[in-house]
N, C-alpha and C. Protein backbone atom coordinates (compact mmCIF):
# COMPACT_ATOMS: atom_id res chain seq x y z
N UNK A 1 13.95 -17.65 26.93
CA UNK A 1 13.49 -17.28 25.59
C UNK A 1 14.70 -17.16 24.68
N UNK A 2 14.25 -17.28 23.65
CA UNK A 2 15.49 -17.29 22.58
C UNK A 2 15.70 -16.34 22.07
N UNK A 3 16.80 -15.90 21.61
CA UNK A 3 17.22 -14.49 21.19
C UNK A 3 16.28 -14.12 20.06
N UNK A 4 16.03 -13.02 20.21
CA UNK A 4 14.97 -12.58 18.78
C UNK A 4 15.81 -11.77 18.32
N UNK A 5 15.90 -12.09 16.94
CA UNK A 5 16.24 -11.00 16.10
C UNK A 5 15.61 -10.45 14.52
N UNK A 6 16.16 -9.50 14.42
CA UNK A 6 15.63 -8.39 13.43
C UNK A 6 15.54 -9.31 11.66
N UNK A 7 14.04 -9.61 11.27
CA UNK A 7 13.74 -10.57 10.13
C UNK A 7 13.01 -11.83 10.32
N UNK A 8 12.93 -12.08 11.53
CA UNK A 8 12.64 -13.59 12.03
C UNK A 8 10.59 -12.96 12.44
N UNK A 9 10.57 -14.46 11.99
CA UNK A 9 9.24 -14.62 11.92
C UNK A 9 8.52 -15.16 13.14
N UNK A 10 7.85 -14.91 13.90
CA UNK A 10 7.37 -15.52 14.89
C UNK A 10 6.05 -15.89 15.33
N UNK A 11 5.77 -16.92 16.14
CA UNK A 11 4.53 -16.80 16.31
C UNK A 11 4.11 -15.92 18.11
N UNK A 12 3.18 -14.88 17.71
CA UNK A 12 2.79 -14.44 18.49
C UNK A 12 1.20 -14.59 19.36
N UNK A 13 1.36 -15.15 20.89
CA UNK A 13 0.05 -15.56 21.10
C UNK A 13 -0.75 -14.44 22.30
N UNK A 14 -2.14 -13.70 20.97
CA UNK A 14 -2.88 -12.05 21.75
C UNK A 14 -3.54 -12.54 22.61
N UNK A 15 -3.50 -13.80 23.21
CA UNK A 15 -4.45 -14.04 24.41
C UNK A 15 -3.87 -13.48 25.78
N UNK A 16 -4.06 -13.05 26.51
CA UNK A 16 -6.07 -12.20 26.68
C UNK A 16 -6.05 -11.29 25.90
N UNK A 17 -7.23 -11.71 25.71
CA UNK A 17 -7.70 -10.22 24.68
C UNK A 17 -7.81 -9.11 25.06
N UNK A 18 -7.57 -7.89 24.35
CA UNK A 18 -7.86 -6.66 25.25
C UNK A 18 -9.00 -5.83 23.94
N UNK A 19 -10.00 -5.31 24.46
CA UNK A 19 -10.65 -4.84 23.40
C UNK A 19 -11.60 -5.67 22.30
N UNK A 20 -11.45 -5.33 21.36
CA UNK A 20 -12.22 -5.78 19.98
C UNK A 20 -11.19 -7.10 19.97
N UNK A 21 -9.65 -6.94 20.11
CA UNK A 21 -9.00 -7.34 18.84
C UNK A 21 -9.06 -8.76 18.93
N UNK A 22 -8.89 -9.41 17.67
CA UNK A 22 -8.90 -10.56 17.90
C UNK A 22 -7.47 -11.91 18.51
N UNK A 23 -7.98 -12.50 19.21
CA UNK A 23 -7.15 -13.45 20.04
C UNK A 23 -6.49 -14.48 19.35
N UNK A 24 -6.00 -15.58 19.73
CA UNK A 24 -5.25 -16.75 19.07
C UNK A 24 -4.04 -16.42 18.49
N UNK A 25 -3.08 -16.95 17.98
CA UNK A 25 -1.99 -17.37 17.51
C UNK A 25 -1.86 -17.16 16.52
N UNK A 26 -0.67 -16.05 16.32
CA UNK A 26 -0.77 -15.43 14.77
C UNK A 26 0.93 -14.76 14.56
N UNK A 27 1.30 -15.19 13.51
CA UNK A 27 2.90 -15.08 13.20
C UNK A 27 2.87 -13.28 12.66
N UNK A 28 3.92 -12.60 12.98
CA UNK A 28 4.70 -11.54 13.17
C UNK A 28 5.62 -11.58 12.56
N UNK A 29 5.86 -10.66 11.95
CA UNK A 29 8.06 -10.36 11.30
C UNK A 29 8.81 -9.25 12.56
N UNK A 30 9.61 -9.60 12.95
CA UNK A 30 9.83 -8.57 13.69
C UNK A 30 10.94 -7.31 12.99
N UNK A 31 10.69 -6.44 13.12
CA UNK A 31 11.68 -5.55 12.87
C UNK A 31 12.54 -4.56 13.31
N UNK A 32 12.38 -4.40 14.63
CA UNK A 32 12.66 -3.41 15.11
C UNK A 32 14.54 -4.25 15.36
N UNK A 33 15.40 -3.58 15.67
CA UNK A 33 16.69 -3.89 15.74
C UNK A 33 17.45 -4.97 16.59
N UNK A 34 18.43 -6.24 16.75
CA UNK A 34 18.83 -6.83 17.34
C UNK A 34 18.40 -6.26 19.22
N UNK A 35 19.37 -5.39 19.62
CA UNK A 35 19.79 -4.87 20.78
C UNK A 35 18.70 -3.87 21.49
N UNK A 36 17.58 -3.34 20.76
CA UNK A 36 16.30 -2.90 21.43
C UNK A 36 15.16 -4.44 21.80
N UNK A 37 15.87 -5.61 21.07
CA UNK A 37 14.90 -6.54 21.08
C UNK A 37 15.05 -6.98 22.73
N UNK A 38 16.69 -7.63 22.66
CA UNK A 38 17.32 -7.94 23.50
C UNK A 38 17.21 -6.92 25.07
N UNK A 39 17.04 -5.87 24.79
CA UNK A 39 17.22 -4.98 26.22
C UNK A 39 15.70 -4.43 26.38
N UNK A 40 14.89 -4.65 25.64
CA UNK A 40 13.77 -3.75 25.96
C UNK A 40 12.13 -4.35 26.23
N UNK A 41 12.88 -5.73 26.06
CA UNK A 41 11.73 -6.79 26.63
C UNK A 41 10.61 -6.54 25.46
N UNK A 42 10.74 -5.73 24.49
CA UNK A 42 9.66 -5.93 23.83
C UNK A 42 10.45 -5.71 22.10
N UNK A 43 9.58 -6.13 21.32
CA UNK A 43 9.97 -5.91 20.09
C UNK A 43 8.75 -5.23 18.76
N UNK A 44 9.09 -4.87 17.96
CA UNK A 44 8.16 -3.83 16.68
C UNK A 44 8.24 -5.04 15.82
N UNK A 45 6.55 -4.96 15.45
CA UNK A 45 6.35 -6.17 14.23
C UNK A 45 5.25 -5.63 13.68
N UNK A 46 5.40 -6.70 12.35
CA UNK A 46 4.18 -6.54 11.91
C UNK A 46 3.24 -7.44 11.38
N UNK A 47 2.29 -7.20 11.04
CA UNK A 47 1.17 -8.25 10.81
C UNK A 47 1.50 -9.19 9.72
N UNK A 48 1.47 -10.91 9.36
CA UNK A 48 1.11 -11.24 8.82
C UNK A 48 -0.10 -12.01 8.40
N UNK A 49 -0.70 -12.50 7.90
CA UNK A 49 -1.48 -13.21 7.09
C UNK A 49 -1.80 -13.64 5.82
N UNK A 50 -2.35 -14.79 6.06
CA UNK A 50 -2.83 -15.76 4.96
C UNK A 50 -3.42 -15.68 3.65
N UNK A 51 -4.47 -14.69 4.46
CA UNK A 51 -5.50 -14.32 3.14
C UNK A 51 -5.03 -13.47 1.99
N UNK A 52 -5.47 -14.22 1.14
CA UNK A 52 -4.70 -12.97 -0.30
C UNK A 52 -5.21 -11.65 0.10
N UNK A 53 -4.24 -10.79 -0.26
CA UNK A 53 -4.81 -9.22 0.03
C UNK A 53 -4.52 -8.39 -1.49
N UNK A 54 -5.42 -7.76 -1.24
CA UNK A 54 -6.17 -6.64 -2.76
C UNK A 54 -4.82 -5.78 -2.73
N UNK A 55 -4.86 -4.88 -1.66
CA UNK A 55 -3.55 -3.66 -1.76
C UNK A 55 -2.12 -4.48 -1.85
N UNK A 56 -1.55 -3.84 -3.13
CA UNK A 56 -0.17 -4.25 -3.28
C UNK A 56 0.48 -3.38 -2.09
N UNK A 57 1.86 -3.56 -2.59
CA UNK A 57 3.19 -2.47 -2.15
C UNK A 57 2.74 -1.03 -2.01
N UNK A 58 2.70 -0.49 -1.48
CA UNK A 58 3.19 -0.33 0.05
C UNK A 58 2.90 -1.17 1.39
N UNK A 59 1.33 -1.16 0.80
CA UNK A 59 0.46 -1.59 2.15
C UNK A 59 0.55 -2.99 2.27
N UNK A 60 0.94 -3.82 1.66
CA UNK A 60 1.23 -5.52 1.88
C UNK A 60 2.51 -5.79 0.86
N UNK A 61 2.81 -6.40 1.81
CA UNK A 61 3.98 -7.35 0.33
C UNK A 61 4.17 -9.27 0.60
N UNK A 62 3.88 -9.59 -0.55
CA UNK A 62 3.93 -11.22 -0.77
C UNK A 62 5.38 -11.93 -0.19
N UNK A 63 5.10 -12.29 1.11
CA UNK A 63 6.57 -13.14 1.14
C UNK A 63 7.03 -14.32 0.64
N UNK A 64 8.21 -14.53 0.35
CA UNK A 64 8.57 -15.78 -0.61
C UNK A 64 8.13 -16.52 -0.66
N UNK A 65 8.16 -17.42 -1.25
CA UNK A 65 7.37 -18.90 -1.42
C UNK A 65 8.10 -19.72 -0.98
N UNK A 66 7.13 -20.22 0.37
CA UNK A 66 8.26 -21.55 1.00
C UNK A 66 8.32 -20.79 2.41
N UNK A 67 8.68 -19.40 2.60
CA UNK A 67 8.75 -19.10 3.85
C UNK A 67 7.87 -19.54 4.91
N UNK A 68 6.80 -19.48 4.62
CA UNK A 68 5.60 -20.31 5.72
C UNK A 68 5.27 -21.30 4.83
N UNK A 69 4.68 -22.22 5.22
CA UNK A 69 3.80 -23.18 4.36
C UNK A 69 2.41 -22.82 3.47
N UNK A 70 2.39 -21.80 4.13
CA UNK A 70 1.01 -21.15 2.96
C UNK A 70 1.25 -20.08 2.02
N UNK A 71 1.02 -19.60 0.85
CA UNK A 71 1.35 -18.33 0.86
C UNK A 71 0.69 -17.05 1.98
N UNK A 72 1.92 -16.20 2.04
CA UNK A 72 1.40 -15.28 3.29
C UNK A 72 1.96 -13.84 2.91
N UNK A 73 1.19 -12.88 3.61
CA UNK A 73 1.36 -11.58 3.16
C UNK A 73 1.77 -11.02 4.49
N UNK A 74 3.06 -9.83 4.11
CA UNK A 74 3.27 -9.03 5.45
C UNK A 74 2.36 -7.69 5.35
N UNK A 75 1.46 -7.37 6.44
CA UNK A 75 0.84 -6.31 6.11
C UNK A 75 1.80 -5.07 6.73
N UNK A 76 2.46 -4.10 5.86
CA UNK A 76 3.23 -3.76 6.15
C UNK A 76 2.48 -2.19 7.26
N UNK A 77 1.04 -1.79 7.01
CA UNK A 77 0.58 -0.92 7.71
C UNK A 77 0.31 -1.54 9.27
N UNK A 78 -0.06 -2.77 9.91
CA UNK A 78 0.11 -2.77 10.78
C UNK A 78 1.47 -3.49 11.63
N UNK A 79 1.62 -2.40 12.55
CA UNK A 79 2.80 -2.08 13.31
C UNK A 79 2.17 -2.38 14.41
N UNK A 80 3.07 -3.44 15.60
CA UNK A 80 2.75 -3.64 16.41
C UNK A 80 3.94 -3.58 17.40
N UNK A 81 3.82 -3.11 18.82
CA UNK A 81 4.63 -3.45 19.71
C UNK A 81 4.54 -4.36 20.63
N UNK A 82 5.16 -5.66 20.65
CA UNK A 82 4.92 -6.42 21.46
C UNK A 82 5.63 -7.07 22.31
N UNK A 83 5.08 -7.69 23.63
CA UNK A 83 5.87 -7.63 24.92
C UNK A 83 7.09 -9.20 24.30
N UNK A 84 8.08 -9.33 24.43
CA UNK A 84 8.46 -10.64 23.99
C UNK A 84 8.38 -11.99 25.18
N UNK A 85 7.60 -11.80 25.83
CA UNK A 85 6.94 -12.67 26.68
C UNK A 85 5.35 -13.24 25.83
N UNK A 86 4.95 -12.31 24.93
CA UNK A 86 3.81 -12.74 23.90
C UNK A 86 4.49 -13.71 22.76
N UNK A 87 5.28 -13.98 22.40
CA UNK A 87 6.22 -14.46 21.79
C UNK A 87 6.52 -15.79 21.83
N UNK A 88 5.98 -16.97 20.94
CA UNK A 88 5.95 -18.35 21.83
C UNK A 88 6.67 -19.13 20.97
N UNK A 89 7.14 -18.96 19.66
CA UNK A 89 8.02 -19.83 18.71
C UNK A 89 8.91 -19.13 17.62
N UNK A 90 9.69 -19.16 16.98
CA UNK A 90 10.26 -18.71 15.75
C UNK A 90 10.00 -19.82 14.91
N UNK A 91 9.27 -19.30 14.09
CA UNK A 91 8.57 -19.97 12.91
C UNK A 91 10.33 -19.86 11.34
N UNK A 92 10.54 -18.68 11.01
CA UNK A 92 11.39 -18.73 10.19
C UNK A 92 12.59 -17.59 10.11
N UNK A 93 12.65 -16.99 8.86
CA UNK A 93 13.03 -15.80 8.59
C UNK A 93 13.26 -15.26 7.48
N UNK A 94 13.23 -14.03 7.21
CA UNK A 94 13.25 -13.38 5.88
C UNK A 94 14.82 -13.50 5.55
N UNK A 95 15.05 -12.99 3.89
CA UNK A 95 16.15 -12.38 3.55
C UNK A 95 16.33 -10.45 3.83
N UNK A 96 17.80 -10.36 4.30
CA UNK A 96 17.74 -9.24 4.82
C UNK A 96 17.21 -8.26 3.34
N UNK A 97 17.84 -8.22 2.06
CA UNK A 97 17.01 -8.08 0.98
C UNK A 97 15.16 -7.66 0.91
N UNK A 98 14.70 -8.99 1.19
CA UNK A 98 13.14 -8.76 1.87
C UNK A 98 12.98 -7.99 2.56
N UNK A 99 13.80 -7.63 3.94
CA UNK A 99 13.34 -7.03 4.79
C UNK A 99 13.60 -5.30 4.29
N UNK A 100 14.89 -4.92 3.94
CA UNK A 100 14.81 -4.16 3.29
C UNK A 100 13.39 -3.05 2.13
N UNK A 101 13.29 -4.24 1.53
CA UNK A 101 11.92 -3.81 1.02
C UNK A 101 10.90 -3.29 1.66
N UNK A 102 10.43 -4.50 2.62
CA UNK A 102 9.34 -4.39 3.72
C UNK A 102 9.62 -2.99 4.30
N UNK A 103 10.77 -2.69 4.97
CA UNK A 103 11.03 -0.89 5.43
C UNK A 103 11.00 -0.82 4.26
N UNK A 104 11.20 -0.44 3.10
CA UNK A 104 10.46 0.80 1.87
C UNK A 104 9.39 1.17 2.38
N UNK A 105 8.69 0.12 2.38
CA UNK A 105 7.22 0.45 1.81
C UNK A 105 6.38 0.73 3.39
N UNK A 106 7.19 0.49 4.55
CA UNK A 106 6.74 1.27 5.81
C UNK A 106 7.39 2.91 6.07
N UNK A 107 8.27 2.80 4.90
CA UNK A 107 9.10 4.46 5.05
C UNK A 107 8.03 5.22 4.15
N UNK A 108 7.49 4.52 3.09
CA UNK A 108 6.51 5.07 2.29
C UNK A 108 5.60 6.13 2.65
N UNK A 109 5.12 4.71 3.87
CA UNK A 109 3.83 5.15 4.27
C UNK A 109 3.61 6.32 5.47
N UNK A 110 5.02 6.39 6.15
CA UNK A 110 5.29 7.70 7.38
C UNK A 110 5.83 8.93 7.10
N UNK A 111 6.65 8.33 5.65
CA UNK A 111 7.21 9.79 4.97
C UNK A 111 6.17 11.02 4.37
N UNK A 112 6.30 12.36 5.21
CA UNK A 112 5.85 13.24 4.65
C UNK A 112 6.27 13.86 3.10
């Protein structure tokens, strides 16, 4: 597997399903840090998708244009931990700038 690191976009594949959630092939930002990626077999992401979404900033933010081929939204409320064996391509990557932001608006949302 290829080194994952902290900004990079990936595609992540939820098959088998566990539960409700839904299955298939669906790209991730990862965020959690270089060296927890690397040693801990798993990495912190979060949701993206396609569909235009209603809630601005905090709860989504519009990633650049051009980064995926569609426009795409990071949903910045869901947080996921995932095994990096679920992990099947690197699609791109953010500007550290972007990513920056993206933690705002997840510090937003945990800050008491």
């Amino acid at each position: 597997m290829a080194r994952i690191l902290r900004g990079e976009i990936w595609w992540v594949d939820r098959n088998p399903v566990l539960g409700q959630k839904p299955g298939g092939r669906r790209p991730v930002l990862v965020i959690s840090e270089d060296v927890f990626n690397q040693r801990s077999g798993t990495v912190i992401a979060l949701a993206i998708t396609s569909q235009p979404q209603r809630a601005g900033f905090p709860l989504t933010e519009a990633l650049p244009l051009g980064t995926l081929p569609k426009p795409s939204w990071v949903k910045i409320s869901q947080v996921r931990t995932l095994s990096t064996e679920r992990l099947s391509g690197r699609i791109g990557a953010i500007e550290v700038e972007d990513l920056e932001h993206i933690i705002d608006g997840l510090n937003e949302l945990i800050r008491s």
